[in-house]
Protein backbone atom coordinates (compact mmCIF):
# COMPACT_ATOMS: atom_id res chain seq x y z
CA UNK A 1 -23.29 14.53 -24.92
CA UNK A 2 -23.72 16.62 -21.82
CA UNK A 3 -21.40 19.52 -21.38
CA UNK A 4 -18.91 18.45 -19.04
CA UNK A 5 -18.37 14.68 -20.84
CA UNK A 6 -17.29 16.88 -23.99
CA UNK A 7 -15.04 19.39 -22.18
CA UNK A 8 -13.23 16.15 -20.65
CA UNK A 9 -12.91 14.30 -24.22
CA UNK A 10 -12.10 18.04 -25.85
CA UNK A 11 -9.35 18.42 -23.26
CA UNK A 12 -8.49 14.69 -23.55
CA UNK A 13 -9.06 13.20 -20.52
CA UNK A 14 -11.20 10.66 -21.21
CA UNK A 15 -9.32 6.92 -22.02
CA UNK A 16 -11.82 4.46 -21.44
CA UNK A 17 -15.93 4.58 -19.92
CA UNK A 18 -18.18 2.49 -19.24
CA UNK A 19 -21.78 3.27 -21.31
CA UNK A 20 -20.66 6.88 -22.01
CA UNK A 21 -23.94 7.49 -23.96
CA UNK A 22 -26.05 6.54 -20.54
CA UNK A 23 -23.54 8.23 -18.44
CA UNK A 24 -23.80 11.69 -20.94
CA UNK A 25 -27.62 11.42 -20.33
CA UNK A 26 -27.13 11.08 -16.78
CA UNK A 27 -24.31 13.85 -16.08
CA UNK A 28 -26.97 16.09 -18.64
CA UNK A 29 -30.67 15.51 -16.18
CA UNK A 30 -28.87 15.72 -12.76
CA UNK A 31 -26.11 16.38 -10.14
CA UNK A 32 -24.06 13.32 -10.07
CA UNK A 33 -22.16 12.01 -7.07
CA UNK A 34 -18.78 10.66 -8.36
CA UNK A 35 -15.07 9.25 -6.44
CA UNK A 36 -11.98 9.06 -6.71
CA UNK A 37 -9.51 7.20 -4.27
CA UNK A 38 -6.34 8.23 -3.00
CA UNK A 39 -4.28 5.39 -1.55
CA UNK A 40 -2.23 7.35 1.74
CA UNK A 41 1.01 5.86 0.74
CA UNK A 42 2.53 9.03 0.95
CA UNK A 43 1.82 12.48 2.92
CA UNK A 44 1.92 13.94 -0.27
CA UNK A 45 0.34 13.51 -3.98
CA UNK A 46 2.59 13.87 -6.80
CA UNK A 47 2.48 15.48 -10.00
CA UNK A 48 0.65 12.23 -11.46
CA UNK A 49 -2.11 12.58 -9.21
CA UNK A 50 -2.88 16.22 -10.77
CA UNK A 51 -5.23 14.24 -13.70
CA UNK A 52 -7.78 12.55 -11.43
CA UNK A 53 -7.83 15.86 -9.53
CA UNK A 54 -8.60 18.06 -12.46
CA UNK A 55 -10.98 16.13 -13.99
CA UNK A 56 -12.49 16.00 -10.61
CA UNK A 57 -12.51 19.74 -10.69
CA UNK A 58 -13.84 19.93 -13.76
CA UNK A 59 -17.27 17.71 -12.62
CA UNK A 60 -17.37 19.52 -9.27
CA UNK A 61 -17.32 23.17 -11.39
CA UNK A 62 -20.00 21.77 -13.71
CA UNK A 63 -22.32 21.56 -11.04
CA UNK A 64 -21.75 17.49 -9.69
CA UNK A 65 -20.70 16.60 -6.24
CA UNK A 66 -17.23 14.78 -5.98
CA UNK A 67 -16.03 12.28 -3.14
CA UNK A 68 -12.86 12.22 -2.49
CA UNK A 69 -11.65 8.77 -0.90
CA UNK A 70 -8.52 8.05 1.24
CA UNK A 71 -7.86 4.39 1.13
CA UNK A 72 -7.30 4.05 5.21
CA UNK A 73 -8.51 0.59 5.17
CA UNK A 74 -6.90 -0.55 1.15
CA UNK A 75 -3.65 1.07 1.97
CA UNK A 76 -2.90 -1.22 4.59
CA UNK A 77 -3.33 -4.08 1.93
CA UNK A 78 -1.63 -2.32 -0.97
CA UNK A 79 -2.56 -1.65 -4.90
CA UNK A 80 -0.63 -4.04 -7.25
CA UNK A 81 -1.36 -1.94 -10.36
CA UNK A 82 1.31 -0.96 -11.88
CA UNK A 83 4.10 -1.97 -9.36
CA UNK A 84 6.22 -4.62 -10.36
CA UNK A 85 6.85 -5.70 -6.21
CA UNK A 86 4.88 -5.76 -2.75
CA UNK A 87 4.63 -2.27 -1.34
CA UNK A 88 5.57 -1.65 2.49
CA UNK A 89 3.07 -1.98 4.91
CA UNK A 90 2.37 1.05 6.36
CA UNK A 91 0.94 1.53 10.40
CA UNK A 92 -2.42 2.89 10.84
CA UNK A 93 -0.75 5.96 12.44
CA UNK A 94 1.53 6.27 9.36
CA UNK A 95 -1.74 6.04 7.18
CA UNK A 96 -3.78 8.90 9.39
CA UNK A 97 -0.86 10.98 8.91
CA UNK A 98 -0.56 10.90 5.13
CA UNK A 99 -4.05 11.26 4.77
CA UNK A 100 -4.04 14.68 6.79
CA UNK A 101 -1.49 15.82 4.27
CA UNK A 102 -3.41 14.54 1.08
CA UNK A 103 -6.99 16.64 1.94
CA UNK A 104 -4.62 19.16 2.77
CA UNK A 105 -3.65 19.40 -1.10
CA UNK A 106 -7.06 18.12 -2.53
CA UNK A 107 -8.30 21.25 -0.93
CA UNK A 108 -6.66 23.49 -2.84
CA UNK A 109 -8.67 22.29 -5.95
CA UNK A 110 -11.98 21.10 -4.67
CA UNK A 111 -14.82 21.86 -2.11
CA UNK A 112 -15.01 19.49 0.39
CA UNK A 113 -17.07 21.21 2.93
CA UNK A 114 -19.77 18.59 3.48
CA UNK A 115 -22.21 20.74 1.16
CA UNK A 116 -20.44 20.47 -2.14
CA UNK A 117 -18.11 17.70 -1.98
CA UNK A 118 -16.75 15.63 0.60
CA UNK A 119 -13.73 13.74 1.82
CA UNK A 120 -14.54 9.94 3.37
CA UNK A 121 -11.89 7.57 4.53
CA UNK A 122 -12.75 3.34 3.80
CA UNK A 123 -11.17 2.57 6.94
CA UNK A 124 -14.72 3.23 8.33
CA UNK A 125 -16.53 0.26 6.79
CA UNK A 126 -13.36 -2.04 5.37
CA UNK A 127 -11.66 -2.70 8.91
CA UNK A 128 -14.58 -3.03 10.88
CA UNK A 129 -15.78 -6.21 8.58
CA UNK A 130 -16.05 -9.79 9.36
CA UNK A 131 -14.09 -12.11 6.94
CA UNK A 132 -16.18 -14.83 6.61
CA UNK A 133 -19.16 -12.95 6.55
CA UNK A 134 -17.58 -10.49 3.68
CA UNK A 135 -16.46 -13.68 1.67
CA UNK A 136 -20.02 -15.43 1.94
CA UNK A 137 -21.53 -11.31 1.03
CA UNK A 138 -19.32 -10.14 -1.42
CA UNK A 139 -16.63 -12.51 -2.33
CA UNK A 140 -18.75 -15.04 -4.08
CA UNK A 141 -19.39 -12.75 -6.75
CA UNK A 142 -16.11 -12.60 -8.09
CA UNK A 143 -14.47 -15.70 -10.50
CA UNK A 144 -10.84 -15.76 -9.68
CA UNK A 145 -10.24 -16.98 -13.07
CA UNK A 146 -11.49 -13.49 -14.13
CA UNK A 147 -9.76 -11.55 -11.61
CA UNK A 148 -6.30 -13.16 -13.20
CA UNK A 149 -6.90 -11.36 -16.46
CA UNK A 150 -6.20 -8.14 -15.27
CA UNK A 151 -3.25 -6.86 -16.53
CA UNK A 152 -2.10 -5.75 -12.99
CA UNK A 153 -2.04 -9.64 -11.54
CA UNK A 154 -0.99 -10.99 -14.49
CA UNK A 155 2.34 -8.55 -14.66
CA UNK A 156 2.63 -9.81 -11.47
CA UNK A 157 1.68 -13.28 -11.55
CA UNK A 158 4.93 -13.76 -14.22
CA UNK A 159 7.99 -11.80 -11.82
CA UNK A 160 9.46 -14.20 -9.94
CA UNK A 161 8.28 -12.64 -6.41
CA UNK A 162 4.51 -13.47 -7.62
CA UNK A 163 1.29 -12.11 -6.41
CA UNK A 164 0.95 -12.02 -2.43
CA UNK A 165 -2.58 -13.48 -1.12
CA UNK A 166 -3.45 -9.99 0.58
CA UNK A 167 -2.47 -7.99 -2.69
CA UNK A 168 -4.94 -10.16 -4.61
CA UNK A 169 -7.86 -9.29 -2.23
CA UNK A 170 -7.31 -5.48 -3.11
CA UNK A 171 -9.37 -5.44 -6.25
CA UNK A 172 -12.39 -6.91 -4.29
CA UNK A 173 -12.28 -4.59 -1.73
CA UNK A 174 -12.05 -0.96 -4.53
CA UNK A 175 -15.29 -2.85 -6.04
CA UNK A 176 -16.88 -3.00 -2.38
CA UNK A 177 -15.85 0.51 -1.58
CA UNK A 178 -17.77 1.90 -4.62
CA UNK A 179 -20.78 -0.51 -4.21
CA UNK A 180 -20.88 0.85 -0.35
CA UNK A 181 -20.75 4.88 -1.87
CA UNK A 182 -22.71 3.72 -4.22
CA UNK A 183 -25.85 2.41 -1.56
CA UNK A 184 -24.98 4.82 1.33
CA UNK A 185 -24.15 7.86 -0.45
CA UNK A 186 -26.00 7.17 -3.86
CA UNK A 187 -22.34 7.65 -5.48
CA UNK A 188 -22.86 6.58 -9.54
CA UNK A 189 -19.13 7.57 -10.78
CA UNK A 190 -16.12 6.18 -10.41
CA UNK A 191 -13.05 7.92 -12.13
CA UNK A 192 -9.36 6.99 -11.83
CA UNK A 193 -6.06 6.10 -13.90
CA UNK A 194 -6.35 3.37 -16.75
CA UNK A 195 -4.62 1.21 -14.59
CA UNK A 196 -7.53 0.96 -12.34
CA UNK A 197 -10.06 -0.42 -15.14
CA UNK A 198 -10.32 -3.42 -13.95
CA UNK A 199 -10.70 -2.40 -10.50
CA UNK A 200 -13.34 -0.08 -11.40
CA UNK A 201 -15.73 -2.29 -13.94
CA UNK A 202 -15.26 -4.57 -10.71
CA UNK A 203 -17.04 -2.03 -8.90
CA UNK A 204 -19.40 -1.92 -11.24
CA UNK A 205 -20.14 -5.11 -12.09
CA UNK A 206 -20.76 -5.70 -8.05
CA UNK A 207 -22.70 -2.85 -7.35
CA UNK A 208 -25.10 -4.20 -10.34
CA UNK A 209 -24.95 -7.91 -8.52
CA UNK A 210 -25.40 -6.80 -4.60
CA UNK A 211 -27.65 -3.80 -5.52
CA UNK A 212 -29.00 -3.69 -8.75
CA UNK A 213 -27.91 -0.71 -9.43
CA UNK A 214 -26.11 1.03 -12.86
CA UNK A 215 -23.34 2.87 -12.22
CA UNK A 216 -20.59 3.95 -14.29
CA UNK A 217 -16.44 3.85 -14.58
CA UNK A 218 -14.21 6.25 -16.31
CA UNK A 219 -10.84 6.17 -16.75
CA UNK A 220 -7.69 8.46 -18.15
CA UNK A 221 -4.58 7.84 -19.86
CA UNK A 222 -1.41 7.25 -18.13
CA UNK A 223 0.47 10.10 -18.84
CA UNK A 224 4.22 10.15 -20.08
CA UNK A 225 5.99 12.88 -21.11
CA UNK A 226 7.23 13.09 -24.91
CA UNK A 227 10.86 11.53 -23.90
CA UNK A 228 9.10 8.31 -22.71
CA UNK A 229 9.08 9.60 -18.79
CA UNK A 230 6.50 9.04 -16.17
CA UNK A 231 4.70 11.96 -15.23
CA UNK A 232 5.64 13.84 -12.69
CA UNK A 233 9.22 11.62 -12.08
CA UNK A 234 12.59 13.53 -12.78
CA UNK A 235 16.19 12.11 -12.16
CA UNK A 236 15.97 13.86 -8.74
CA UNK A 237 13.00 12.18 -7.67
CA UNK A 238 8.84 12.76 -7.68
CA UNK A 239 7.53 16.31 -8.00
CA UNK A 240 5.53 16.34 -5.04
CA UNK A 241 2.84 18.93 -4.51
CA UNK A 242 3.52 19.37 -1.02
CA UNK A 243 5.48 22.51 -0.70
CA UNK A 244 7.97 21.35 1.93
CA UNK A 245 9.33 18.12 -0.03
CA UNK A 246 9.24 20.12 -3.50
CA UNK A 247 9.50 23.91 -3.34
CA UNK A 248 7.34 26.27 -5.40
CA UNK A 249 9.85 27.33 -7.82
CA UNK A 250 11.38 23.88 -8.16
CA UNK A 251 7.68 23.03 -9.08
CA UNK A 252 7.71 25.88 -11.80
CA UNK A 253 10.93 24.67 -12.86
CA UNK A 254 9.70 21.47 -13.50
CA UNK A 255 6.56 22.87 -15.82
CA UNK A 256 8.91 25.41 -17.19
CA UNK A 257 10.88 22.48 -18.53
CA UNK A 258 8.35 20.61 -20.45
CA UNK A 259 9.26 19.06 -24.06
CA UNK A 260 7.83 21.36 -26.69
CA UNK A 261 5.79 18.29 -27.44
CA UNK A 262 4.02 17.87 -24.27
CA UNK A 263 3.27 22.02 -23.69
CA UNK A 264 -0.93 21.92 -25.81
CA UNK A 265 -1.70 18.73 -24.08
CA UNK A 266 -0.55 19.37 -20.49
CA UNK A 267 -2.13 23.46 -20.67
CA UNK A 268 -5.30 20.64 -22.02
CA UNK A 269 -4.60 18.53 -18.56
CA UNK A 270 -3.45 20.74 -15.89
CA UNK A 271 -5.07 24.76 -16.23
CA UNK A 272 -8.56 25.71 -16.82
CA UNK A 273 -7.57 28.03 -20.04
CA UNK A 274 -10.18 27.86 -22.36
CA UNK A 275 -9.19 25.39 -25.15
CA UNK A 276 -9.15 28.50 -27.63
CA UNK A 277 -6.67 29.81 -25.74
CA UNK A 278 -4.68 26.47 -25.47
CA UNK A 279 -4.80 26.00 -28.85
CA UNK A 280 -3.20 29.35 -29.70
CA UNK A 281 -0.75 28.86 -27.05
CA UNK A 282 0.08 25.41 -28.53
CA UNK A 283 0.53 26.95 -32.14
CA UNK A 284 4.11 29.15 -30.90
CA UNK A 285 6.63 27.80 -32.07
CA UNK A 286 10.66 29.22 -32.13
CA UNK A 287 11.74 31.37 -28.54
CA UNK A 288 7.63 32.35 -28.38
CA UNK A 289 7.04 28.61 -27.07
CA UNK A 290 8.53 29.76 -23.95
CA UNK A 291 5.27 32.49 -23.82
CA UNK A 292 3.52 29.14 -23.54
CA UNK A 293 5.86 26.85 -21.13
CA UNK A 294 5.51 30.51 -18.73
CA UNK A 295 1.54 30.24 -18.84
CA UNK A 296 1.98 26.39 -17.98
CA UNK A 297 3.88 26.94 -15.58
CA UNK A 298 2.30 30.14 -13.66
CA UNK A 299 -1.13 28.72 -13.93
CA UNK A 300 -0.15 24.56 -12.60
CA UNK A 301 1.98 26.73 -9.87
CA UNK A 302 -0.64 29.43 -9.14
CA UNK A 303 -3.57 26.00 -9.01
CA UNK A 304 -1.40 23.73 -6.22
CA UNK A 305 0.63 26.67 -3.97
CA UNK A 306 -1.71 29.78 -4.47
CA UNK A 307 -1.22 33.07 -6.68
CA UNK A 308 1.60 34.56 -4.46
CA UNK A 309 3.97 31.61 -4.69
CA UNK A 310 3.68 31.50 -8.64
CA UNK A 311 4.36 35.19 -8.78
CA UNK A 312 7.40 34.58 -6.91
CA UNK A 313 8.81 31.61 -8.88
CA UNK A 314 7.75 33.46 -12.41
CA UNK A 315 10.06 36.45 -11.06
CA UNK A 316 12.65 34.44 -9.60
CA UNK A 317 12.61 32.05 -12.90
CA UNK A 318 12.95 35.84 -15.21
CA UNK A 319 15.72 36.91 -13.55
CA UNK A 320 17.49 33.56 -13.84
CA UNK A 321 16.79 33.26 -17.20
CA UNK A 322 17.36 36.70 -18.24
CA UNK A 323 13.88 37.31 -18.63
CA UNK A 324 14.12 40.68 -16.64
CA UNK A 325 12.93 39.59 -13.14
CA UNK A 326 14.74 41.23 -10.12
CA UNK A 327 13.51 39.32 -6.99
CA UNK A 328 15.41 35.69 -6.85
CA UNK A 329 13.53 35.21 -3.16
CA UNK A 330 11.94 32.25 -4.67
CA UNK A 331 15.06 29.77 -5.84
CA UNK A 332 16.05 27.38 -3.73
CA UNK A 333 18.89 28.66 -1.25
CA UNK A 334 21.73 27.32 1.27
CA UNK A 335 22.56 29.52 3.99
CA UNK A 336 26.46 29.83 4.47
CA UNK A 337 28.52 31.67 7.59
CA UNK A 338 30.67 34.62 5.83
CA UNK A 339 33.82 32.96 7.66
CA UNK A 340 33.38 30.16 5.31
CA UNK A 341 33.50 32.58 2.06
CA UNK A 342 36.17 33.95 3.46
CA UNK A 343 38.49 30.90 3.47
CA UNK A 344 37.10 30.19 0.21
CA UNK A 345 34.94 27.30 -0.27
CA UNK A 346 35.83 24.34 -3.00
CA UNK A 347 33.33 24.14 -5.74
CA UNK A 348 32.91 20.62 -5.58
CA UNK A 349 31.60 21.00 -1.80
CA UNK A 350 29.06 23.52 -2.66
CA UNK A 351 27.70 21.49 -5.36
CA UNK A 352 27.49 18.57 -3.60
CA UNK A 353 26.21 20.90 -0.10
CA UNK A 354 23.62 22.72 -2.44
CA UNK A 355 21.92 19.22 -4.75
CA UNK A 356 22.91 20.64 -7.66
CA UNK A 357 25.67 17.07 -7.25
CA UNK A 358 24.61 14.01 -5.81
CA UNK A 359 28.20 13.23 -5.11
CA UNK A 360 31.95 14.35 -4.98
CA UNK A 361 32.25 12.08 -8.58
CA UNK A 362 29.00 14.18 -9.93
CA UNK A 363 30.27 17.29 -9.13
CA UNK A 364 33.69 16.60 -10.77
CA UNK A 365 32.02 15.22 -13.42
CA UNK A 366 30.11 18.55 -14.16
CA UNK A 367 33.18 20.78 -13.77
CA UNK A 368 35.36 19.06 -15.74
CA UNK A 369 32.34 19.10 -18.62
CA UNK A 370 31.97 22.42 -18.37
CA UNK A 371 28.39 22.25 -17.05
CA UNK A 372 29.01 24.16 -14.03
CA UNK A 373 29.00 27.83 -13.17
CA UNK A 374 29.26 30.58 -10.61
CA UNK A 375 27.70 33.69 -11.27
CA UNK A 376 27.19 32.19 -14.78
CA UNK A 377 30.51 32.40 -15.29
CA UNK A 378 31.76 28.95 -15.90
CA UNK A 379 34.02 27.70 -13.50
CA UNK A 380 37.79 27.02 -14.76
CA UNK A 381 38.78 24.06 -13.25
CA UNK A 382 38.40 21.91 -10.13
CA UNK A 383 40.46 23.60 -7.74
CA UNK A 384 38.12 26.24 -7.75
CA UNK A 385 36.81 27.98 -4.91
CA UNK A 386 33.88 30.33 -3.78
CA UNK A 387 34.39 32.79 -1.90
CA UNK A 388 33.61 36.65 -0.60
CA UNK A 389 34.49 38.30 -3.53
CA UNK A 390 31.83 36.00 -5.37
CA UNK A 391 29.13 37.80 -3.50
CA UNK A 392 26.39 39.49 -5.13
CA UNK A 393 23.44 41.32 -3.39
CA UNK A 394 24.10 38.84 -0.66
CA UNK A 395 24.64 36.12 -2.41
CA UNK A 396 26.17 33.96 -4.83
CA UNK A 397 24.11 32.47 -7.60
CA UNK A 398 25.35 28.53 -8.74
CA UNK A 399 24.33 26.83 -11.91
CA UNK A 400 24.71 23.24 -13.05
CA UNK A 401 23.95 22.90 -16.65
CA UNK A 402 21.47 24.82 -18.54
CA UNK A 403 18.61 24.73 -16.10
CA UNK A 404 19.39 23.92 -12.18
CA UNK A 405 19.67 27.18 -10.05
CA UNK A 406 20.50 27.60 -6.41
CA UNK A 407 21.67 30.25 -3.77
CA UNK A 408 24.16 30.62 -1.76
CA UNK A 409 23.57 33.55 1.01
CA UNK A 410 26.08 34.94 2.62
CA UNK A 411 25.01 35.01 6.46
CA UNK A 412 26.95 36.57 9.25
């Protein structure tokens, strides 16, 4: 098995493949040409996406060339797999935007210069087609009695709301785009979530039809966490990778936090420790597991927002833990006029002002459960007000529960 097809099984990546002895031969003799798409849905990837991207790393640093593919043309049609209702059509201008702010973030992990990887939108050869000459081309080589045995249409096929016409074209148009990387750009790879095998042994199947051609699909698992959670989804929402919608330490936070189940197999997923070292780090168990959620966390950080940001949350997360940080720079903050401490603010304002309450019934909720402190000192009861004396090096540090930090500076 070439070298790179063992450290993805070794690290676990590797759910399903099409001919993995052929591909292992191929991956071993040359420098493969491999994609993965990226539907723009969003201007930023989430935490989910960080599996295709690492094992995309992990080809690119073993010498083969990765494409990485916005889906200008497929987003305006929109995936079915795995949602259980039509997603929102999106403008082309909408689409251009979010696909700035993906490369933005695939950057950070991959070269995509032109000479060592590249980034290619399908809107180039999907909108400019001709329908009927696309169905006569392509679409006669897929059985729509086939097509409906995909898990993703048939989930679909049995919610009340169905399976739209324009939804069901999108697996015909993923197997086009790799048959078209696959003839221009002599792509032989396709990688992607397991909820894109069907999409992808369409691809395959098509490119072997239209150009007689083998190429190859791999997939990897779905990842939840060890509560039964998506990946990457918390009760406040995606972790997004984009700084601006989730901030570095709230990112940290998030790794920090992971189920002493999940901490081997996510150092496995998301850093490029050697598996000796993951191994060892998977092995603490008692308070040295938190040695091991720390290197999770610093390295995923350190990966998506640079060395810098990572050292900051690590500090900021010490000294909020009471692991002998100083600088709390990095937490998120909420910038409040002195006048206000001065009257005294009511706690169930500022929790509700800073997100650590989504509501005036949340934040009474966590008061009168005890769950919420100031300074951690807990606060007494819900009349309770901050206010100037509460001050500490310029500010005034709130808690909610065990785990959810946030400033409040004092500002003149």
């Amino acid at each position: 098995m070439s070298d790179v097809l063992q450290t993805l099984l070794d690290r676990g990546f590797i759910q399903q493949c099409t001919d993995p002895e052929a591909l292992s031969r191929l991956l071993a003799q040359e420098r493969v040409v491999f994609y993965c798409g990226f539907d723009a849905t969003a201007t930023s990837l989430h935490c989910g996406s960080l599996m295709p991207i690492m094992a995309m790393a992990h080809l690119q640093r073993a010498g083969h060339f990765p494409i990485a593919l916005i889906g200008g043309g497929t987003t305006m049609v929109g995936d079915p797999s795995g949602k259980t209702e039509m997603r929102k059509m999106l403008t082309p201008e909408e689409i251009e935007r979010n696909g700035r702010g993906i490369l933005s973030q695939l950057q950070r992990f991959l070269q995509l210069d032109g000479e060592r990887g590249l980034f290619l939108n399908n809107a180039d050869w999907l909108l400019p087609l001709n329908y009927i000459q696309f169905l006569r081309d392509v679409g006669r080589h897929f059985r729509v009695n086939e097509m409906l045995k995909s898990e993703a249409y048939r989930l679909r096929m049995e919610r009340e709301d169905g399976l739209s016409f324009i939804e069901f074209n999108y697996q015909i148009l993923q197997a086009y785009d790799f048959m078209v990387l696959a003839r221009d750009r002599d792509c032989r790879l396709q990688i992607g979530g397991d909820d894109q095998w069907g999409n992808i042994v369409a691809g395959v199947d098509l490119t072997r039809r239209m150009l007689g051609k083998q190429v190859f699909g791999m997939t990897f698992p779905l990842l939840t966490t060890a509560r039964g959670e998506k990946m990457g989804k918390t009760n406040r929402g995606a972790i997004w990778l984009d700084a601006e919608r989730t901030p570095p330490y709230e990112f940290y936070q998030y790794w920090i936090n992971t189920d002493d189940r999940d901490v081997e197999r996510f150092l496995a997923f998301f850093t490029f420790l050697p598996m000796d070292e993951v191994r060892r780090l998977g092995r603490l168990e008692g308070a040295d597991i938190r040695i091991a959620k720390e290197t999770l966390a610093y390295e995923v950080t350190k990966l998506t927002h640079g060395q810098e940001e990572a050292d900051r949350a690590r500090e900021a997360s010490r000294a909020a833990f009471g692991g002998g940080g100083e600088d709390l720079s990095a937490m998120p903050a909420t910038p409040v006029p002195v006048s206000r401490l001065q009257e005294g603010i009511p706690i169930i304002d500022l929790l509700c002002e800073t997100g650590l309450a989504k509501s005036r019934s949340d934040a009474r909720r966590l008061v009168l459960q005890g769950g919420a402190y100031v300074n951690d000192e807990q606060v007494p009861g819900l009349e309770a007000t901050v206010g100037t004396a509460d001050v500490r090096d310029g500010a005034v540090l709130l808690r909610a529960g065990k785990k959810k930090y946030h400033r409040v500076v004092a500002q003149d």
